[in-house]
Protein backbone atom coordinates (compact mmCIF):
# COMPACT_ATOMS: atom_id res chain seq x y z
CA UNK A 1 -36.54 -62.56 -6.50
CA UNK A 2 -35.97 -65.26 -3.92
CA UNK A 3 -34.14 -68.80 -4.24
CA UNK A 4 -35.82 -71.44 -6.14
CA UNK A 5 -38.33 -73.85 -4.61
CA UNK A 6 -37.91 -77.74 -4.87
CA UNK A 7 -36.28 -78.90 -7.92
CA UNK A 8 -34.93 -77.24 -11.20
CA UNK A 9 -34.08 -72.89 -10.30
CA UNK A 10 -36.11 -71.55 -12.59
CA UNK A 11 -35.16 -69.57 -15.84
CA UNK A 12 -32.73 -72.30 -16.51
CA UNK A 13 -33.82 -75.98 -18.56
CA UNK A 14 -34.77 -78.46 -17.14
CA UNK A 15 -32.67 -81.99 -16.73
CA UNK A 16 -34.52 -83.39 -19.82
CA UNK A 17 -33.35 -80.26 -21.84
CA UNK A 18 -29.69 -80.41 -21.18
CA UNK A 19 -29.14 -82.87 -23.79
CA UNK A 20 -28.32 -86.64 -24.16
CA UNK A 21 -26.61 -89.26 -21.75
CA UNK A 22 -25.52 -88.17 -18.38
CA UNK A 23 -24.36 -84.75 -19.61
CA UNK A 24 -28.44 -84.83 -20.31
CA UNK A 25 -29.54 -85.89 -16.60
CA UNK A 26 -27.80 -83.36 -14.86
CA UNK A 27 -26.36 -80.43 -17.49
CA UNK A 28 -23.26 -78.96 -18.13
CA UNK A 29 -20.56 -78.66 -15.13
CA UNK A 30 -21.47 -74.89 -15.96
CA UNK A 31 -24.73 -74.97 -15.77
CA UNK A 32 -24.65 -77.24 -12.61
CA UNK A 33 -22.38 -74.26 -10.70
CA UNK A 34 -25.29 -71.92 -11.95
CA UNK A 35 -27.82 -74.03 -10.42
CA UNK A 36 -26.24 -74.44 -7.29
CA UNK A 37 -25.44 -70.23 -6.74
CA UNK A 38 -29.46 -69.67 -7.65
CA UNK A 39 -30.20 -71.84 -4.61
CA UNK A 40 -29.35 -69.02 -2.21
CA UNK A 41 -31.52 -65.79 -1.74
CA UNK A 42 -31.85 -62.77 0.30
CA UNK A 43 -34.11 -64.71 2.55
CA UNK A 44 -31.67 -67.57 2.85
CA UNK A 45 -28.21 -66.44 2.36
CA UNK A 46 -26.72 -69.49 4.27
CA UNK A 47 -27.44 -72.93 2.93
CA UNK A 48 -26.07 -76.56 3.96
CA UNK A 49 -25.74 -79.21 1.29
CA UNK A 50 -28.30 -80.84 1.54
CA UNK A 51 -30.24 -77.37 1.60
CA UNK A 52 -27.93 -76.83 -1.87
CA UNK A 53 -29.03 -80.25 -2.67
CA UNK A 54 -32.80 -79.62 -2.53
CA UNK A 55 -32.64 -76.39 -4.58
CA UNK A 56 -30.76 -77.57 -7.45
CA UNK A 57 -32.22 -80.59 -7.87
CA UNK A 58 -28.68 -82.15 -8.13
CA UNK A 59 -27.48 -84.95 -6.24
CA UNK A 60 -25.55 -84.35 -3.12
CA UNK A 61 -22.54 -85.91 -4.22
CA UNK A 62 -22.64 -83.79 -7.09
CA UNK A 63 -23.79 -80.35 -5.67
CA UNK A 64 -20.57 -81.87 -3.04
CA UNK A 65 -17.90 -81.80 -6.03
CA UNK A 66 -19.45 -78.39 -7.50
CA UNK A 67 -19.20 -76.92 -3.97
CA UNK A 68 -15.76 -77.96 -3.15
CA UNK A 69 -14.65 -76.55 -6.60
CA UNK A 70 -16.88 -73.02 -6.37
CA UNK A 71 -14.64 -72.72 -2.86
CA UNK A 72 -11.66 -73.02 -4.10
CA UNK A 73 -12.29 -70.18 -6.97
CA UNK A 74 -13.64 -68.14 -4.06
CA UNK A 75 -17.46 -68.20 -5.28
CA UNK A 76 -18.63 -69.40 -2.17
CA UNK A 77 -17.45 -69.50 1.24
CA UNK A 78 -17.82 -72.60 3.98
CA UNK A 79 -19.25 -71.21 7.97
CA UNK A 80 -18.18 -72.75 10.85
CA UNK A 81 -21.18 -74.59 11.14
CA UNK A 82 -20.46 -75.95 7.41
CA UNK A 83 -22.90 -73.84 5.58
CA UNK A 84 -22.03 -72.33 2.48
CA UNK A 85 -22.97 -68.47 1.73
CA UNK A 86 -21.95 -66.26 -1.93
CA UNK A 87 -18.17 -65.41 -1.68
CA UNK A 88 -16.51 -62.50 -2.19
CA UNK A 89 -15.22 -63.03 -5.04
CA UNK A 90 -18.31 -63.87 -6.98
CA UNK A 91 -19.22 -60.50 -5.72
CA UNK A 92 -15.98 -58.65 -7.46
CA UNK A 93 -17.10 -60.19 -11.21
CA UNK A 94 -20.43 -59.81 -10.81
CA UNK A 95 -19.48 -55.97 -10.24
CA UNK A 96 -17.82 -55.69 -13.60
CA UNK A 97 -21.23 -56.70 -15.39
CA UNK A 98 -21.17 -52.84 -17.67
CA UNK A 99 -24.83 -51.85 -17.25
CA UNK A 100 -24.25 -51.74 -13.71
CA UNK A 101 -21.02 -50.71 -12.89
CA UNK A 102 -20.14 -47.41 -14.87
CA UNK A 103 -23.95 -46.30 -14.50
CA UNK A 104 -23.88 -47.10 -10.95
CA UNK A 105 -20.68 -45.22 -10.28
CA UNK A 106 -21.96 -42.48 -12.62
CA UNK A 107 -25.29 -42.11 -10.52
CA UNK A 108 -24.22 -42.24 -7.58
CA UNK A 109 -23.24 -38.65 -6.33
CA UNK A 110 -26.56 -37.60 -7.52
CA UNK A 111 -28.79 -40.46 -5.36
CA UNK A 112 -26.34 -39.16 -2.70
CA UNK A 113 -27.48 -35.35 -3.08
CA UNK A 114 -31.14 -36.73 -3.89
CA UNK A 115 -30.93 -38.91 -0.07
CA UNK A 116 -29.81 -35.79 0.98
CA UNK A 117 -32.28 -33.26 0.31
CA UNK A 118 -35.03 -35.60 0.91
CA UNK A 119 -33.85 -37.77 4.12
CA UNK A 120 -36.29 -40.57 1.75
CA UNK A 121 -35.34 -43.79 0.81
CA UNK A 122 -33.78 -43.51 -3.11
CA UNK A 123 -33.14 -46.01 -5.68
CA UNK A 124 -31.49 -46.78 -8.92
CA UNK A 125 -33.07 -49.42 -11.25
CA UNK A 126 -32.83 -51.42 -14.83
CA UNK A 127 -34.88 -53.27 -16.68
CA UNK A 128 -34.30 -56.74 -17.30
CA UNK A 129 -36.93 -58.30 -19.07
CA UNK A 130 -40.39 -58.28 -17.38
CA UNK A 131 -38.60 -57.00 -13.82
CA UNK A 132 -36.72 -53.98 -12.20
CA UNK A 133 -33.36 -55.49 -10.86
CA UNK A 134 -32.10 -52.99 -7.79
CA UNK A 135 -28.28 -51.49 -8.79
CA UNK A 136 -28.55 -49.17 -5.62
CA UNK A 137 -30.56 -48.06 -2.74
CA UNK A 138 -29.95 -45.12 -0.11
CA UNK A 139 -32.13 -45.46 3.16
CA UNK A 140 -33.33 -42.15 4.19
CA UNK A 141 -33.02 -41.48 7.92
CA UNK A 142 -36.24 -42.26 9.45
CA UNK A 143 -37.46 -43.42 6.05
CA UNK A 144 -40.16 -45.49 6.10
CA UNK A 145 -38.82 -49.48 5.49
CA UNK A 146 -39.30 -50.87 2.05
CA UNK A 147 -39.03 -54.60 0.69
CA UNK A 148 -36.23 -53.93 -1.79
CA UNK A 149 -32.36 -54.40 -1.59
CA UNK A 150 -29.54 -54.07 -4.02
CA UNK A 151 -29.59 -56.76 -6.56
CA UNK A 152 -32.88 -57.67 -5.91
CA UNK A 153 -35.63 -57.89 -8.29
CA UNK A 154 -39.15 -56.94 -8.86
CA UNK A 155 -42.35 -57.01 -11.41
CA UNK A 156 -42.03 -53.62 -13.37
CA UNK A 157 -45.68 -53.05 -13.24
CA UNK A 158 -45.56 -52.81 -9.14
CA UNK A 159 -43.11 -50.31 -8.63
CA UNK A 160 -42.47 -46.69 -9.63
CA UNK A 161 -38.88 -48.00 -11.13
CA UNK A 162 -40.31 -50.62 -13.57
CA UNK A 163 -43.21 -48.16 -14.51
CA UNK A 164 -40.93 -45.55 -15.10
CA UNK A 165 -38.94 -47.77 -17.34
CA UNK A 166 -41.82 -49.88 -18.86
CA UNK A 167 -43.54 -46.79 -19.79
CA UNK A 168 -40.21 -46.28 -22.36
CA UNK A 169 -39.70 -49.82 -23.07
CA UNK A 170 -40.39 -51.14 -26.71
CA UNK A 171 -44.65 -51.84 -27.26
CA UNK A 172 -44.37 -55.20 -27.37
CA UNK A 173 -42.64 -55.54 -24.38
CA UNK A 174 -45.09 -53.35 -22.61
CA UNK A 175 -47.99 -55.59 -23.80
CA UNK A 176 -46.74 -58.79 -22.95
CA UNK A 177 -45.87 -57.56 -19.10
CA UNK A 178 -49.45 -56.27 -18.73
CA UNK A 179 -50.87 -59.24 -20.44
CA UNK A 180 -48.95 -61.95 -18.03
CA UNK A 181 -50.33 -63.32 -14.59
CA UNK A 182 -49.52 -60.51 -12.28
CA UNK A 183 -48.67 -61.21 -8.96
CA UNK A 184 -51.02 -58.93 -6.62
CA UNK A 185 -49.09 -57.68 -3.55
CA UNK A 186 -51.47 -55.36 -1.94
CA UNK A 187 -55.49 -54.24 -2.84
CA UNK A 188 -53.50 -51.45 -4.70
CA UNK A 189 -51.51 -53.51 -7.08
CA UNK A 190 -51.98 -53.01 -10.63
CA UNK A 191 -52.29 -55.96 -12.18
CA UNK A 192 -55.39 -55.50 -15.52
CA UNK A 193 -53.94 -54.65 -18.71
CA UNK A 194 -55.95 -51.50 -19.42
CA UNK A 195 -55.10 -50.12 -15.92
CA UNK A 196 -51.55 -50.47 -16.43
CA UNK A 197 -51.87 -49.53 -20.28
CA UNK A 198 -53.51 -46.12 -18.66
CA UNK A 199 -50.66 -45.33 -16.12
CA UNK A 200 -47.75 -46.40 -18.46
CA UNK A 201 -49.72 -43.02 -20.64
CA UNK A 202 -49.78 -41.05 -17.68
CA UNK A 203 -46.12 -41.73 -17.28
CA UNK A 204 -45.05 -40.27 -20.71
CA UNK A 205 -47.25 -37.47 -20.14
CA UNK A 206 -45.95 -36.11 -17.17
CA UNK A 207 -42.54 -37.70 -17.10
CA UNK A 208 -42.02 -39.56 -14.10
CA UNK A 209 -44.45 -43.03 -12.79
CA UNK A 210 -46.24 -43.47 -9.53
CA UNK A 211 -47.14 -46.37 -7.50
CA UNK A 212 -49.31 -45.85 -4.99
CA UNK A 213 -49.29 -48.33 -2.03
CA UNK A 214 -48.56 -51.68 -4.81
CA UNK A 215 -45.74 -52.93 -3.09
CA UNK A 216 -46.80 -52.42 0.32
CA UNK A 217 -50.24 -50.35 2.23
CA UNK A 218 -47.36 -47.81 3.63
CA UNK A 219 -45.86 -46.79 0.71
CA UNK A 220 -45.55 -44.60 -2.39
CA UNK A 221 -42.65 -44.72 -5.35
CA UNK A 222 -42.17 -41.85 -7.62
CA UNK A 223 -39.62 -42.60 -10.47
CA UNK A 224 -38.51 -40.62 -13.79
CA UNK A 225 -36.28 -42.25 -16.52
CA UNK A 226 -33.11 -41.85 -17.49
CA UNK A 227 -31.74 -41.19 -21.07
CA UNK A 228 -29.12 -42.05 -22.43
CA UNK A 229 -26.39 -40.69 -24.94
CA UNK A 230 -29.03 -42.06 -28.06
CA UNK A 231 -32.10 -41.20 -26.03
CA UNK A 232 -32.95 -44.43 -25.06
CA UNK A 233 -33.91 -44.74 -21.46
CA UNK A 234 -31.16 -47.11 -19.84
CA UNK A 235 -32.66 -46.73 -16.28
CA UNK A 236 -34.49 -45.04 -13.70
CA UNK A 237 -34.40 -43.03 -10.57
CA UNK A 238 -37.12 -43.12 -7.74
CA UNK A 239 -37.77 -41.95 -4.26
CA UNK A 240 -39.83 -43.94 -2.27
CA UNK A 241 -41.98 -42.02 1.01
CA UNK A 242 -44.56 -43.04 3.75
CA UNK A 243 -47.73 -42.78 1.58
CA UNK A 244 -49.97 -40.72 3.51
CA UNK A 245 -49.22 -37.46 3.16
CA UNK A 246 -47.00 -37.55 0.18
CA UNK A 247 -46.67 -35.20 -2.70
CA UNK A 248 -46.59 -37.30 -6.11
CA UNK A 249 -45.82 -34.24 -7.89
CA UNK A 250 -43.27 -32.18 -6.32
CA UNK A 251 -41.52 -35.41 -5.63
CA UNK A 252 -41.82 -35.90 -9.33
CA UNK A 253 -40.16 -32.56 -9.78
CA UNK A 254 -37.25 -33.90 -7.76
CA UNK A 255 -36.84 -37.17 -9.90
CA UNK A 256 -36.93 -35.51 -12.66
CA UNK A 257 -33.71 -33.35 -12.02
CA UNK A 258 -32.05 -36.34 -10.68
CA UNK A 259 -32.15 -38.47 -14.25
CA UNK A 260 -31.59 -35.76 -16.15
CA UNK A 261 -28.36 -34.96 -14.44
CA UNK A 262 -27.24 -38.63 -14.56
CA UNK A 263 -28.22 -38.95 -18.16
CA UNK A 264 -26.03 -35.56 -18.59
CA UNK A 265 -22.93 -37.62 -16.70
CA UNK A 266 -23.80 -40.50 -18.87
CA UNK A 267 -24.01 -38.40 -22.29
CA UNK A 268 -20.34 -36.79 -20.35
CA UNK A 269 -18.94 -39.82 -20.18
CA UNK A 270 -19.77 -41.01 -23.89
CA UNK A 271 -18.23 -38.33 -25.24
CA UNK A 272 -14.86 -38.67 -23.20
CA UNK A 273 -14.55 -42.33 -23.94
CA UNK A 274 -15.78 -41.34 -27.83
């Protein structure tokens, strides 16, 4: 979710991994580039390089060359001040990636009508693994704040998106989220296997997931899944409102008719293109 601490980013190998020699000690020049991009996060967006340095765990003459290059291509972009922030460009390929692009673009008038009705804060999600990764979010007018952001990620079993998804996703995968050291954001979090194992049911039985107060104390995420062409739930749709006061179920209602109209686009769009 956020940049990598001290040392190797993680979900990459470490230096002793990369193989032998000094290809071994440091990784491929891809790899390296990789490194260095992870350093930055929504909380940090502007690094310096020794900043760069510290993340990676690359040298600074090295994370030096890799930046100077990563310029050039436009993947990052140098401040004033000679800090280095994501470029523009990186942005444009990134864009391209399939699963988020033509659903995204797909979704999108309905999150607009869904924002709309509701004045609530609304959100598109996928899964990737054991987390929810953010392809959009509408803020509501006078919505109450939330922690997510486009592109950001979270642990499925915390928010209505991930437990809307998770409650579709493949047994094993379901097990092995609810079985892994949770992280506990709030009293509310969910984080024992047979609670989660019990709302993941819940889920399929009513058709849409609710998290009540895991994220933060203030508020509450209603999400339903979306199907695709085969039937296979490729992502899922959630409003997220102040929690006191809110209506899990006639929200639910309104997440519902919001993925099945994107899954109709979706199952539209399959056909054209088939």
């Amino acid at each position: 979710m956020g940049g990598a601490a001290a040392g190797v980013a993680p979900g990459l190998p470490s230096e002793r991994e990369t193989g032998r020699g000094r290809r071994g000690r440091t990784g491929s020049v891809t790899l390296r580039a990789l490194r260095l991009l992870e350093g930055f996060s929504a909380e940090e967006p502007e690094l310096t390089l020794t900043e760069l340095a510290h993340r990676s765990g690359l040298p600074v003459t090295t994370v030096y060359r890799l930046a100077t290059a990563l310029l050039s291509w436009g993947a990052l972009e140098r401040l004033p001040d000679g800090r280095f922030r994501i470029g523009l460009r990186l942005w444009e390929v990134a864009s391209l990636a399939p699963r988020g692009l033509g659903l995204r673009r797909l979704a999108l008038p309905v999150l607009q009508d869904l924002s709309h009705v509701t004045r609530e804060n609304v959100q598109l999600g996928v899964r990737d693994g054991d987390e929810v990764v953010f392809l959009e979010r509408i803020a509501g007018r006078a919505a109450v704040p939330v922690l997510t952001r486009v592109g950001g990620r979270f642990p499925l079993t915390a928010t209505g998106l991930g437990l809307a998804l998770l409650a579709y996703a493949p047994l094993e995968v379901a097990e092995q989220v609810a079985s892994a050291s949770l992280r506990r954001f709030t009293p509310y979090t969910l984080t024992d296997p047979t609670l989660i194992a019990e709302e993941l049911a819940a889920t399929r039985r009513r058709g849409f997931a609710v998290s009540d107060r895991q994220i933060s104390e203030e508020t509450l995420s209603v999400a339903a899944p979306i199907f695709g062409p085969t039937e296979v739930v490729v992502a899922a749709v959630s409003l997220v409102v102040r929690a006191d006061g809110a209506t899990p179920w006639a929200l639910g209602q309104l997440v519902q008719t919001s993925a099945r109209a994107i899954g109709r686009s979706l199952a539209a769009a399959a056909w054209r293109e088939g």
